[in-house]
C-alpha atoms as a PDB file:
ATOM      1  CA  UNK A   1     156.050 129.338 207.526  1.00  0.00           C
ATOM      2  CA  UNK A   2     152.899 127.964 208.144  1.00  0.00           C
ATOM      3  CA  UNK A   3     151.546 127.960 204.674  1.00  0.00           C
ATOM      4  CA  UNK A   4     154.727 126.771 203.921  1.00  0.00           C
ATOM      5  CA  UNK A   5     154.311 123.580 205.943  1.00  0.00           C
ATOM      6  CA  UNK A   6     150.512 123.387 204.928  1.00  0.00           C
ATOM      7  CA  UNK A   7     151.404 123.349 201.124  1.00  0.00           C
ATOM      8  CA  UNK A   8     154.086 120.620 202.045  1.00  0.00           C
ATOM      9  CA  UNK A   9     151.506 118.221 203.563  1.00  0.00           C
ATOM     10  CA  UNK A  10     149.165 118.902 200.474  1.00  0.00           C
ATOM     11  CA  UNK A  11     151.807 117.907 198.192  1.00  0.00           C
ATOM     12  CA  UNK A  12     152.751 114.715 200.423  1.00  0.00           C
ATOM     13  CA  UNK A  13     148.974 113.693 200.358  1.00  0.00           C
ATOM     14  CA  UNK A  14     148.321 114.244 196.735  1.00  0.00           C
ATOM     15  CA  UNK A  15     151.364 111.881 196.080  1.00  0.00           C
ATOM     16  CA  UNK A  16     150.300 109.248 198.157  1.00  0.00           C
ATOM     17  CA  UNK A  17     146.840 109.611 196.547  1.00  0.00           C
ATOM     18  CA  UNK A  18     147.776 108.922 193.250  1.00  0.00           C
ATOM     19  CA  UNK A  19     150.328 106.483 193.865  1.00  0.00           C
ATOM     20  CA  UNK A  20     147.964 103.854 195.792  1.00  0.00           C
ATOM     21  CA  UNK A  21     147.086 101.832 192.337  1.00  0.00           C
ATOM     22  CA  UNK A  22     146.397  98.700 192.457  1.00  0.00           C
ATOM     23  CA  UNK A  23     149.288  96.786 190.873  1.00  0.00           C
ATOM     24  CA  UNK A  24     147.080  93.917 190.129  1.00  0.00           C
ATOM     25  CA  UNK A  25     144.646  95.465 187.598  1.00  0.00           C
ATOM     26  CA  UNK A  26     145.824  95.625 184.081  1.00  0.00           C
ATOM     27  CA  UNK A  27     144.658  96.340 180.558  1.00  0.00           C
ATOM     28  CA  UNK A  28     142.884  94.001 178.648  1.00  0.00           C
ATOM     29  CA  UNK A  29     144.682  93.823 175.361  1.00  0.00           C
ATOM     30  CA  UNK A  30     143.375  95.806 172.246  1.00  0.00           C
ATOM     31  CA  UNK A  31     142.586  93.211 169.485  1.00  0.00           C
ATOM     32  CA  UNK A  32     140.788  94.223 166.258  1.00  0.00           C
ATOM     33  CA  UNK A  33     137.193  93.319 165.669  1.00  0.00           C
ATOM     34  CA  UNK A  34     134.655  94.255 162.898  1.00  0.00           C
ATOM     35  CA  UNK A  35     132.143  91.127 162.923  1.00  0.00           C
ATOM     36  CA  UNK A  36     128.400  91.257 160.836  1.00  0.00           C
ATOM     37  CA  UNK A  37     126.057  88.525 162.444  1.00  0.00           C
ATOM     38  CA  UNK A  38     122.562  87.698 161.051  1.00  0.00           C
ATOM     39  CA  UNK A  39     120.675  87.344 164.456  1.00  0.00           C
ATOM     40  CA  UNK A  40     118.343  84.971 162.432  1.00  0.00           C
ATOM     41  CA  UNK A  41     121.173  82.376 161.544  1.00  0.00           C
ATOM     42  CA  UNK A  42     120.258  79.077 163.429  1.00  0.00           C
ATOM     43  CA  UNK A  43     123.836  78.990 165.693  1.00  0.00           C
ATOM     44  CA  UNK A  44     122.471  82.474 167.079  1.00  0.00           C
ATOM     45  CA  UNK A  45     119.272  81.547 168.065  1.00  0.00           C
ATOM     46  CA  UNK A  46     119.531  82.558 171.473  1.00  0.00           C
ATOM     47  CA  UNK A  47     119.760  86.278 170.584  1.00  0.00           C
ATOM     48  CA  UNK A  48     116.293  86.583 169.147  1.00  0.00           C
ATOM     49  CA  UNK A  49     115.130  86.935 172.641  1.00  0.00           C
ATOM     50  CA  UNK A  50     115.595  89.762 175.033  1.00  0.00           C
ATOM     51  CA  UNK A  51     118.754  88.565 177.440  1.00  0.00           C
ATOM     52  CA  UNK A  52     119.884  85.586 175.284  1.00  0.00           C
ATOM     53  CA  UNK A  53     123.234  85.833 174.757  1.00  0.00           C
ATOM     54  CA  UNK A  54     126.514  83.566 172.547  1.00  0.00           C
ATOM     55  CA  UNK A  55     129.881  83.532 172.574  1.00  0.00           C
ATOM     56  CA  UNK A  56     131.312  84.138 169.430  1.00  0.00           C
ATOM     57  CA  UNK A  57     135.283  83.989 168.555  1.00  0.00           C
ATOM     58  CA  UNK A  58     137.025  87.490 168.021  1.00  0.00           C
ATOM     59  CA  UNK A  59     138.812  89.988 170.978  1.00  0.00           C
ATOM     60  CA  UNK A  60     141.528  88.627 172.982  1.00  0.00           C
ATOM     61  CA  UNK A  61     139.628  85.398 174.283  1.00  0.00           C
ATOM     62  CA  UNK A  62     136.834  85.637 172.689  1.00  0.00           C
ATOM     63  CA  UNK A  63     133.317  87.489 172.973  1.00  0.00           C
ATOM     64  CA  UNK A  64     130.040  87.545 175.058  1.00  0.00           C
ATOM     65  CA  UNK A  65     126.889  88.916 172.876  1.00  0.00           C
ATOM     66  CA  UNK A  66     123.968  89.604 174.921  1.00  0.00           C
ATOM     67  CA  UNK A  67     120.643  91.005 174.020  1.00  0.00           C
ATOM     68  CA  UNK A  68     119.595  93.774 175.803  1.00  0.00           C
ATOM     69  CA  UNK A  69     116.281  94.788 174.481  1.00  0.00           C
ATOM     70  CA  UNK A  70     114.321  94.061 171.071  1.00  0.00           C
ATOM     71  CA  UNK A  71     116.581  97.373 169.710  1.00  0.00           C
ATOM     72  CA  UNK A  72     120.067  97.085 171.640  1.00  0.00           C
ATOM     73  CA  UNK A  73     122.343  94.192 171.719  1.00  0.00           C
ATOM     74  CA  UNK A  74     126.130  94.697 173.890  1.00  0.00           C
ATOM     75  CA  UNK A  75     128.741  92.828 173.260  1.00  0.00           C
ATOM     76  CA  UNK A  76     132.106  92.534 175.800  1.00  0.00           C
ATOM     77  CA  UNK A  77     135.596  91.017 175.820  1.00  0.00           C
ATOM     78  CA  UNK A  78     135.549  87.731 177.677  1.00  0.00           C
ATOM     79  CA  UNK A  79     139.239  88.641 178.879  1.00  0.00           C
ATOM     80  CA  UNK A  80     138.779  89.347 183.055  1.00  0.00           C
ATOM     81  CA  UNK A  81     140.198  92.985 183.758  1.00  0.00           C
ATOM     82  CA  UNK A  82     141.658  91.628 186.941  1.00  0.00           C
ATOM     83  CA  UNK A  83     145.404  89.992 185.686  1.00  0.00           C
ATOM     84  CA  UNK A  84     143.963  89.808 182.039  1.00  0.00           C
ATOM     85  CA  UNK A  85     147.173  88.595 181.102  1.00  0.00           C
ATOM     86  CA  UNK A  86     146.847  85.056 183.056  1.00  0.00           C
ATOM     87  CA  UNK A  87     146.236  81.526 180.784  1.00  0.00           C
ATOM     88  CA  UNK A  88     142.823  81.404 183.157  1.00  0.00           C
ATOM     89  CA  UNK A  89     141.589  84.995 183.021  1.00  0.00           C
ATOM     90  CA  UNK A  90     138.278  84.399 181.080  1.00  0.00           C
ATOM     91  CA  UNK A  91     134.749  84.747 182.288  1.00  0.00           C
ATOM     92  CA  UNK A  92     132.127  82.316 181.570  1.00  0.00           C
ATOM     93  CA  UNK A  93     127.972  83.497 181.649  1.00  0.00           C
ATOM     94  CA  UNK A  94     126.906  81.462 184.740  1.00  0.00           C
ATOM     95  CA  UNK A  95     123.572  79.472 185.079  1.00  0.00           C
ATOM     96  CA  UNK A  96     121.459  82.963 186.274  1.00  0.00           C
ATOM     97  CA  UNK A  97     122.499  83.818 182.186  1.00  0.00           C
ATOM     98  CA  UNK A  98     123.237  87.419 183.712  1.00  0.00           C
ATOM     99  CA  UNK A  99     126.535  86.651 185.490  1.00  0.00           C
ATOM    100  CA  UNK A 100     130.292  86.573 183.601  1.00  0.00           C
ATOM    101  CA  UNK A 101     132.547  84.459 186.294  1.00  0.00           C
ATOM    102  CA  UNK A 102     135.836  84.646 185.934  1.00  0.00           C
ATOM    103  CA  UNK A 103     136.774  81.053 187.765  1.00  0.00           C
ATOM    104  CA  UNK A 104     140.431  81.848 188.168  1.00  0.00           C
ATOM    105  CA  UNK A 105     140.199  85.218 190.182  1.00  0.00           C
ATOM    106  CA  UNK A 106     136.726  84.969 190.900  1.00  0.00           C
ATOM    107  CA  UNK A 107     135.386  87.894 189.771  1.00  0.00           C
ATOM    108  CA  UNK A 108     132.339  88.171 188.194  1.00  0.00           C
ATOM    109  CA  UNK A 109     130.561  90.859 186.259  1.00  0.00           C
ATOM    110  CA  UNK A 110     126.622  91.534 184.513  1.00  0.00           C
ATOM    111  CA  UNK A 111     126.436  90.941 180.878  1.00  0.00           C
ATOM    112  CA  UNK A 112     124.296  93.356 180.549  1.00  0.00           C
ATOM    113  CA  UNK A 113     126.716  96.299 181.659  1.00  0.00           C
ATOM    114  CA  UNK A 114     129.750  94.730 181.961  1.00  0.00           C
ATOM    115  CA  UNK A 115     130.033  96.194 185.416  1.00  0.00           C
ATOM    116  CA  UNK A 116     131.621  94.345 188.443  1.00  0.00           C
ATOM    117  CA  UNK A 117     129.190  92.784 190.765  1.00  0.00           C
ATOM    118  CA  UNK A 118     132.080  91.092 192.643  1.00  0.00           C
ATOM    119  CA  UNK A 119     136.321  91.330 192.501  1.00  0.00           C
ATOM    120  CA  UNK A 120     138.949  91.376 193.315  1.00  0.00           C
ATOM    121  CA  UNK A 121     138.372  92.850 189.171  1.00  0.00           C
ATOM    122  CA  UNK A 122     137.571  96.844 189.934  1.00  0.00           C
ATOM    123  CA  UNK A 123     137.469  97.607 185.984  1.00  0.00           C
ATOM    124  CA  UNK A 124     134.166  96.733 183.933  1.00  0.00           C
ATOM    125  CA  UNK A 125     134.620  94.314 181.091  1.00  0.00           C
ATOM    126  CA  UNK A 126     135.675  95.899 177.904  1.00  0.00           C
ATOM    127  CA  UNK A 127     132.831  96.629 175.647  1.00  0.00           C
ATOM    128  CA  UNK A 128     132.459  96.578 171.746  1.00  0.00           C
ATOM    129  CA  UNK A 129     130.631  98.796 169.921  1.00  0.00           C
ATOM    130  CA  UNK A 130     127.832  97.561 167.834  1.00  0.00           C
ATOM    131  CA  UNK A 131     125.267  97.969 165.768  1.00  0.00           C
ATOM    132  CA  UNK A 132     121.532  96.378 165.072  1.00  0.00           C
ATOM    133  CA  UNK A 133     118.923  96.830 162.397  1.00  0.00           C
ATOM    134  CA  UNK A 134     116.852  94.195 163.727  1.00  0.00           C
ATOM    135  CA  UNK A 135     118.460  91.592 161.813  1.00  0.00           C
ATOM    136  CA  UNK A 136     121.803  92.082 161.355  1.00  0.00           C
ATOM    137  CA  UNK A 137     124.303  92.867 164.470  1.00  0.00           C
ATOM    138  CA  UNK A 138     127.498  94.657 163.592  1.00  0.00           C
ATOM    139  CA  UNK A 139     130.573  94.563 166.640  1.00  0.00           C
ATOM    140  CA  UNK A 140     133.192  96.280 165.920  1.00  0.00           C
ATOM    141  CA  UNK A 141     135.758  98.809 167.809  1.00  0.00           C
END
């Protein structure tokens, strides 16, 4: 009887474990993207430089591209992870050029990682994969 009751609470526990989501957080939607940019092209200027970064259009609401280092360049959704499906979910690089706000929810998140700094968001941006030969970037998932 007692490892009777003792499997009974496990059970209980595991089910309130797993059922303690957050409603709040939802999927950003998938959108297709397969984009070639020539780094060199005058409206990209900022991403010859290590941690310049553009928007460019493509995703859901658009895209963040930040350079990383002179070899890696990231590039992440600008849909917020926190209520992505709000009219106001979309982040905006902030003056320190390292910080994506979200100024609806105010979450923000690095564009280098796409990791939250700050929620109520507790899912990193979405990333794109991409590519770089030194002069041309390919994003694409």
């Amino acid at each position: 009887m007692f490892l009777t009751k003792r499997i009974g609470i496990l059970l209980i526990s595991i089910f309130f474990l797993f059922s303690c989501k957050k409603e709040t957080e939802n999927t950003v939607p998938n959108a297709a993207v397969d984009i070639y940019i020539y780094i060199n092209n005058p409206s990209y200027t900022n991403l010859t430089s290590v941690g310049g970064w553009v928007y460019i259009t493509g995703g859901v609401r658009g895209i963040v591209v930040y350079r990383k280092s002179n070899t890696e360049i990231a590039a992440y959704e600008r849909n917020c992870t926190y209520q992505s499906s709000n009219a106001c979910a979309t982040v905006y690089v902030d003056n320190s050029n390292i910080i994506a706000k979200d100024t609806c929810c105010g979450s923000q998140f690095s564009i280098y990682d796409g990791s939250v700094l700050q929620g109520p968001a507790g899912i990193p941006l979405k990333p794109y994969n991409t590519t770089f030969d030194g002069n041309l970037l390919h994003i694409y998932n």
